[in-house]
Protein backbone atom coordinates (compact mmCIF):
# COMPACT_ATOMS: atom_id res chain seq x y z
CA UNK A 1 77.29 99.86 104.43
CA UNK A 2 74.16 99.36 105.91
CA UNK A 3 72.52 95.83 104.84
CA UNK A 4 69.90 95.74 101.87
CA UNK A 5 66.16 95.94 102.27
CA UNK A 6 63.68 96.76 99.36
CA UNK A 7 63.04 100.18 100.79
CA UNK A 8 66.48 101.72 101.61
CA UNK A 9 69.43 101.44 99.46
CA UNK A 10 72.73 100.58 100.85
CA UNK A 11 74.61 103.88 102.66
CA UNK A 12 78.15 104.48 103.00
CA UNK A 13 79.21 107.27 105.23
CA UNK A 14 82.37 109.19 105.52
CA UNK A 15 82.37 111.42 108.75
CA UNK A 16 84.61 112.25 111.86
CA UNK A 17 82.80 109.88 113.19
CA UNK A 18 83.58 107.06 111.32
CA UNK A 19 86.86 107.11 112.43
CA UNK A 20 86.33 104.69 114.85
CA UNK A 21 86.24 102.53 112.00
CA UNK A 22 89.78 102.66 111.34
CA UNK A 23 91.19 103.12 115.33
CA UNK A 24 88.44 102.20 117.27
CA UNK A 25 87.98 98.63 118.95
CA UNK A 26 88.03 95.38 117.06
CA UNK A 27 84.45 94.86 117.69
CA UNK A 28 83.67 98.13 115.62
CA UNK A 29 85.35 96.40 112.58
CA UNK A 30 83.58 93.49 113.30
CA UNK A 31 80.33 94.35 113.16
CA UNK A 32 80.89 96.48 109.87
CA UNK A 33 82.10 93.87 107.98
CA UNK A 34 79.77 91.51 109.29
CA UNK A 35 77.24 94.23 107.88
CA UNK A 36 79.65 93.98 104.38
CA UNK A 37 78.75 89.80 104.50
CA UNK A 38 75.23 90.41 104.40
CA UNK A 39 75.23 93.11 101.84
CA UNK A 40 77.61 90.99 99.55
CA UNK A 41 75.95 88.07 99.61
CA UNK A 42 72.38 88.97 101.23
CA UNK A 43 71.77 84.96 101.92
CA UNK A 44 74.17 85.34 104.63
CA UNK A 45 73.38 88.07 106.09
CA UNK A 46 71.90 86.63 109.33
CA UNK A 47 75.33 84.93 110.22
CA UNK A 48 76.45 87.02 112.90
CA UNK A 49 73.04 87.20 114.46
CA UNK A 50 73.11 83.46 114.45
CA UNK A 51 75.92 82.98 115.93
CA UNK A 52 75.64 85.86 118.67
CA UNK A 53 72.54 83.90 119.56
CA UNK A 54 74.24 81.12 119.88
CA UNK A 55 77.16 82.65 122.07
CA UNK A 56 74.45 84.18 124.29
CA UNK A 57 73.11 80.92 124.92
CA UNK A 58 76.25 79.19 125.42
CA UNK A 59 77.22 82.35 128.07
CA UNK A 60 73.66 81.75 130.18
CA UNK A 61 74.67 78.38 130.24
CA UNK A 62 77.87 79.08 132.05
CA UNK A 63 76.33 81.19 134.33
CA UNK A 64 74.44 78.69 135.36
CA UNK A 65 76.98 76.20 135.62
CA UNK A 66 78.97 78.77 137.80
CA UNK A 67 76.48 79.21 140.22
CA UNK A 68 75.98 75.25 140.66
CA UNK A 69 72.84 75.52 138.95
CA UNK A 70 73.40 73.32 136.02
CA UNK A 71 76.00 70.34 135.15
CA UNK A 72 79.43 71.08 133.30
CA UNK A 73 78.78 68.28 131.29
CA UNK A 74 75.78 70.50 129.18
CA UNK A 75 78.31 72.47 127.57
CA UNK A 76 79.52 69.78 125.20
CA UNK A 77 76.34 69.88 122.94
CA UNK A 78 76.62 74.34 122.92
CA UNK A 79 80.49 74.16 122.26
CA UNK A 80 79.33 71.90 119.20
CA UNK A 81 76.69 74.30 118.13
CA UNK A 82 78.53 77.67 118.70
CA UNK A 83 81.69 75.84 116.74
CA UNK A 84 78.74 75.46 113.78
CA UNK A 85 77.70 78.37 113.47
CA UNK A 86 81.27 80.53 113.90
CA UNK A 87 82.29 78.14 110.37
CA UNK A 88 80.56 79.61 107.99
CA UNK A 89 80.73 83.45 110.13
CA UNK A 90 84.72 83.29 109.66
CA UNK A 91 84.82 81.83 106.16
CA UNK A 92 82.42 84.49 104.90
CA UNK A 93 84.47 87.57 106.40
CA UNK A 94 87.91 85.75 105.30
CA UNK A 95 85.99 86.10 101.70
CA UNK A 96 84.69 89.76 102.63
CA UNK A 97 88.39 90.71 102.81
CA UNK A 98 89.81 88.76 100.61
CA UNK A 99 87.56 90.85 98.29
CA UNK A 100 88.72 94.16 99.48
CA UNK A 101 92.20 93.41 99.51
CA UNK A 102 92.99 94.43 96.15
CA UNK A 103 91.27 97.50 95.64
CA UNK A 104 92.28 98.89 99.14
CA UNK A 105 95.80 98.54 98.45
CA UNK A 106 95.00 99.70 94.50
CA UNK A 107 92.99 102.80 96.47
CA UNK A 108 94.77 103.64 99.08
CA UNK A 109 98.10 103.80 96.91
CA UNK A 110 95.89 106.38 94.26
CA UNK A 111 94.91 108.35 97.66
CA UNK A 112 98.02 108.89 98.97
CA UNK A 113 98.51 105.95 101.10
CA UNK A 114 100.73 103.78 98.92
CA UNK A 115 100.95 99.98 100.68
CA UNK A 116 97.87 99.91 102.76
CA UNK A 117 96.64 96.51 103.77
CA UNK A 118 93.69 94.92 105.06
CA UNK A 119 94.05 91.47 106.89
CA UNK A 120 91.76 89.42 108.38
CA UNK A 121 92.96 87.81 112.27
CA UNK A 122 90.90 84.86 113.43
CA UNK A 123 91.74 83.22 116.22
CA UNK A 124 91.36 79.61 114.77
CA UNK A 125 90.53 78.58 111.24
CA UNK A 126 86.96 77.39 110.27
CA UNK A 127 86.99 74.13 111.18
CA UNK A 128 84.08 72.75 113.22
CA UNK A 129 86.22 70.35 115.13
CA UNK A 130 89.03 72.80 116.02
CA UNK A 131 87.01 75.28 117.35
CA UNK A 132 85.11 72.47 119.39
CA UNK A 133 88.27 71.51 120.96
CA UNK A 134 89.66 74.84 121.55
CA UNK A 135 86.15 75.62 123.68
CA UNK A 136 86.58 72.18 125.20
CA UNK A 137 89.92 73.30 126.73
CA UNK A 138 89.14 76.36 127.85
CA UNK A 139 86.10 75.59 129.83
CA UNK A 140 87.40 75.60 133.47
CA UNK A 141 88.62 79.52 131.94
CA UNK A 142 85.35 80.32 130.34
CA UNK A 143 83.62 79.14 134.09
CA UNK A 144 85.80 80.93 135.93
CA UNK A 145 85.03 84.53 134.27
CA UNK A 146 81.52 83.60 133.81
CA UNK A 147 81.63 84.13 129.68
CA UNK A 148 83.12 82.40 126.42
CA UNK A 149 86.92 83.60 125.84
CA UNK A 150 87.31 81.55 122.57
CA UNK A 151 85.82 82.57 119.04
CA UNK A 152 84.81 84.78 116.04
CA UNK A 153 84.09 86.95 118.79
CA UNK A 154 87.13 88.34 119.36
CA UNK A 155 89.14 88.04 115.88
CA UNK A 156 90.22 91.13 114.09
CA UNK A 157 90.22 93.03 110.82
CA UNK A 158 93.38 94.99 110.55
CA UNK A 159 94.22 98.23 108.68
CA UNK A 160 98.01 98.15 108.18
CA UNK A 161 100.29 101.32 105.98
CA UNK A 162 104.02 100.17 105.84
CA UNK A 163 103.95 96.99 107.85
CA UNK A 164 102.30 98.34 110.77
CA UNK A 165 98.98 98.88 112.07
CA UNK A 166 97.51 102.13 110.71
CA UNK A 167 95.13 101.83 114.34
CA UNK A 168 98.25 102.69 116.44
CA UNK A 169 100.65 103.91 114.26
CA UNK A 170 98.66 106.01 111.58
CA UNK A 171 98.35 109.83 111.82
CA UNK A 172 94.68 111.60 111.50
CA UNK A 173 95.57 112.34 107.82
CA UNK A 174 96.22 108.52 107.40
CA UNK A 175 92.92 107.90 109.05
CA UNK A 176 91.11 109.96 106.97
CA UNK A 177 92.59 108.60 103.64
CA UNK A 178 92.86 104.84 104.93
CA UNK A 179 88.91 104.91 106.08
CA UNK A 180 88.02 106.84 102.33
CA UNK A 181 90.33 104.10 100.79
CA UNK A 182 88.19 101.47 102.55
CA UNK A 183 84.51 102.71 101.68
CA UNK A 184 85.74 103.11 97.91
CA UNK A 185 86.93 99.65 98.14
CA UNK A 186 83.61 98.32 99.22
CA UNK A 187 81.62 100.08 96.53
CA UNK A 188 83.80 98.48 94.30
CA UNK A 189 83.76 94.97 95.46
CA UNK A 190 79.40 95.59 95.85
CA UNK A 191 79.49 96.05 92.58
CA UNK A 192 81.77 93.65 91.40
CA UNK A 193 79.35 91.20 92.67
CA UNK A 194 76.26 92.38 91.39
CA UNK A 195 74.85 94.58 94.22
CA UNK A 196 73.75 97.97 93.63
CA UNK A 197 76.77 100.73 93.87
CA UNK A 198 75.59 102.77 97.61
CA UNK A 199 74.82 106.05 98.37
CA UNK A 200 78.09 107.60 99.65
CA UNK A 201 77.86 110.37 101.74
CA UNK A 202 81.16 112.21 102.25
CA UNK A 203 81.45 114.81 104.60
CA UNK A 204 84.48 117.55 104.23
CA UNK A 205 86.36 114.42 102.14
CA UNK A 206 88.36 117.24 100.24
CA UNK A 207 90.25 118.50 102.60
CA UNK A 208 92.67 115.70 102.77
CA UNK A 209 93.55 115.95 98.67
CA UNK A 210 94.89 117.62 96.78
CA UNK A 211 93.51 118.52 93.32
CA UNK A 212 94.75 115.47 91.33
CA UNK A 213 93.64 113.45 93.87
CA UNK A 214 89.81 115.37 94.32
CA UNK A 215 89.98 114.73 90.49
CA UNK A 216 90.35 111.20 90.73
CA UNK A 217 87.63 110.71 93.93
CA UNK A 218 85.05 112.43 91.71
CA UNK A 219 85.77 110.23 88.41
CA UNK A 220 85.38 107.12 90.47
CA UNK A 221 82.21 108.51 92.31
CA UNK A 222 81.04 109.21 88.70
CA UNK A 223 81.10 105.72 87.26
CA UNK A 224 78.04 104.66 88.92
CA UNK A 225 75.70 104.79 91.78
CA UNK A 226 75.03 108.44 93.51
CA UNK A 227 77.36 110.65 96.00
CA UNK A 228 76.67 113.29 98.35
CA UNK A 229 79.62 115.56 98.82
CA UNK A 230 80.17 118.72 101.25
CA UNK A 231 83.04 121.04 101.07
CA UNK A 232 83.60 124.32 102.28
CA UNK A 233 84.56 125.51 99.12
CA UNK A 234 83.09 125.58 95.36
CA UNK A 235 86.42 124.55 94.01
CA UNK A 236 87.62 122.03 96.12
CA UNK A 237 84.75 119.90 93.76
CA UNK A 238 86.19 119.20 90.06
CA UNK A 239 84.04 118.66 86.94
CA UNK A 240 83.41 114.81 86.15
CA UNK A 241 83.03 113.93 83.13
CA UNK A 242 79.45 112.24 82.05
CA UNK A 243 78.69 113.66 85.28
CA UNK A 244 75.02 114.75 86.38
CA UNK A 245 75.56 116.94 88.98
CA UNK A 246 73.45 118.79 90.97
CA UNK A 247 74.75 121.08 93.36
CA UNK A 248 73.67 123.51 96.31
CA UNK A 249 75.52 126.00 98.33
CA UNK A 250 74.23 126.63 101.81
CA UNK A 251 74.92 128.91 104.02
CA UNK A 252 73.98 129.37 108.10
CA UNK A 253 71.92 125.83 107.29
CA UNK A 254 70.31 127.48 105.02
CA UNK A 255 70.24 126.62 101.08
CA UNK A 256 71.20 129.69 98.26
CA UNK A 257 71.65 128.22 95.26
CA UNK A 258 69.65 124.95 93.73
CA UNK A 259 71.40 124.51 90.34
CA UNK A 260 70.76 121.70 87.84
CA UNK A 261 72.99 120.43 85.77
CA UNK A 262 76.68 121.81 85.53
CA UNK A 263 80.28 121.49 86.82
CA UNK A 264 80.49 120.89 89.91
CA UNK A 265 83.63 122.81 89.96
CA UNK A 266 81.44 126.01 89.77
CA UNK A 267 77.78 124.92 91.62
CA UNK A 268 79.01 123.19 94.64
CA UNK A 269 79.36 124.35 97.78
């Protein structure tokens, strides 16, 4: 999701592209749940910036002390300060997934992927004077590659299906369903806390279900918020009921049909 503002509403996206949410790089993850903070709990929302900041600063600062330009004895008063700010950075994504974990699982297993996981891998816990130390130690390391190797900056979020790590072990299919699995699970923990429900947009998401499960993706879309669906096919789209749909097929980019109200088993396209 992309974080709130008074003039867009929060966007959830399901594309190929997105994919590299689920078996891309850690720092992918990282940044979209550090996204997830700020829409949660919009107060916090300028934690990551803070602290990347922060770690920039600290990183000059090596530099500098690697090319004799400044004393190793300045980096006490930046391992402090980085150590403050990545407390309240790791706490709040611990929560973020801690808050998914549920409805992932609850998700995944209604999509097909019965035991999905999401776990949350930092590389100390938040305490100020742990992660102080742990900098502390590996300073002669941290001025010999010229950057901080110690932090939030490298923890991961983990997508796991049967004890093992959907990134490396998951097929496309899996993918597909563990990444839908994951941006249902977000609307649901938005609105559990009070944040509007976001615009999904969901690109070809049919062609991974079958019709039980298509049924059950459109009476979740339909209990609040809106959705954008494509499909290549009228009835890969069910009926919802309570549903206002409005549907259009298209056809060389080009709209045919505009219809109003109606099943979307029949308009959509």
């Amino acid at each position: 999701p992309l974080g709130p503002s008074e003039s867009r509403p929060l966007v959830s996206v399901f594309h190929p592209d997105r994919m590299e949410l689920v078996k891309g790089p850690p720092a992918k993850r990282r940044a979209h749940f550090d996204r997830l903070v700020g829409a949660l709990w919009p107060a916090r929302a300028d934690l990551r910036t803070r602290y990347g900041r922060t770690l920039a600063q600290r990183n000059a600062l090596v530099g500098r002390i690697a090319a004799s330009l400044a004393s190793p004895a300045s980096l006490a008063a930046w391992d402090d300060r980085l150590a403050a700010e990545a407390v309240p950075l790791i706490e709040s994504r611990a929560e973020a997934v801690e808050a998914l974990s549920a409805p992932v699982t609850e998700l995944g297993a209604a999509l097909g992927l019965a035991g999905m996981e999401i776990r949350y891998r930092p590389r100390v816990p938040p305490e100020r004077e742990r992660i102080g130390s742990g900098l502390a130690e590996r300073r002669e390391r941290d001025l010999g590659r010229a950057y901080t190797s110690f932090g939030p900056q490298l923890d991961e979020v983990e997508l796991r299906f049967g004890g093992r790590a959907l990134k490396r072990f998951g097929s496309q299919g899996q993918h597909r369903i563990a990444l839908l699995a994951l941006l249902l699970a977000e609307r649901r923990a938005l609105i559990a806390a009070g944040r509007p429900s976001p615009l999904m947009l969901l690109d070809d998401v049919m062609s991974e279900l079958d019709p039980a499960r298509r049924e059950m993706l459109v009476a979740t879309l339909a209990d609040a918020g809106q959705a954008l669906l494509t499909a290549t096919e009228r009835e890969q789209v069910p009926a919802a009921a309570g549903a206002e749909v409005s549907a259009v097929a298209i056809r060389e980019g080009r709209p045919l049909v505009a219809a109003g109200r109606g099943a979307a088993g029949r308009d959509a396209a």
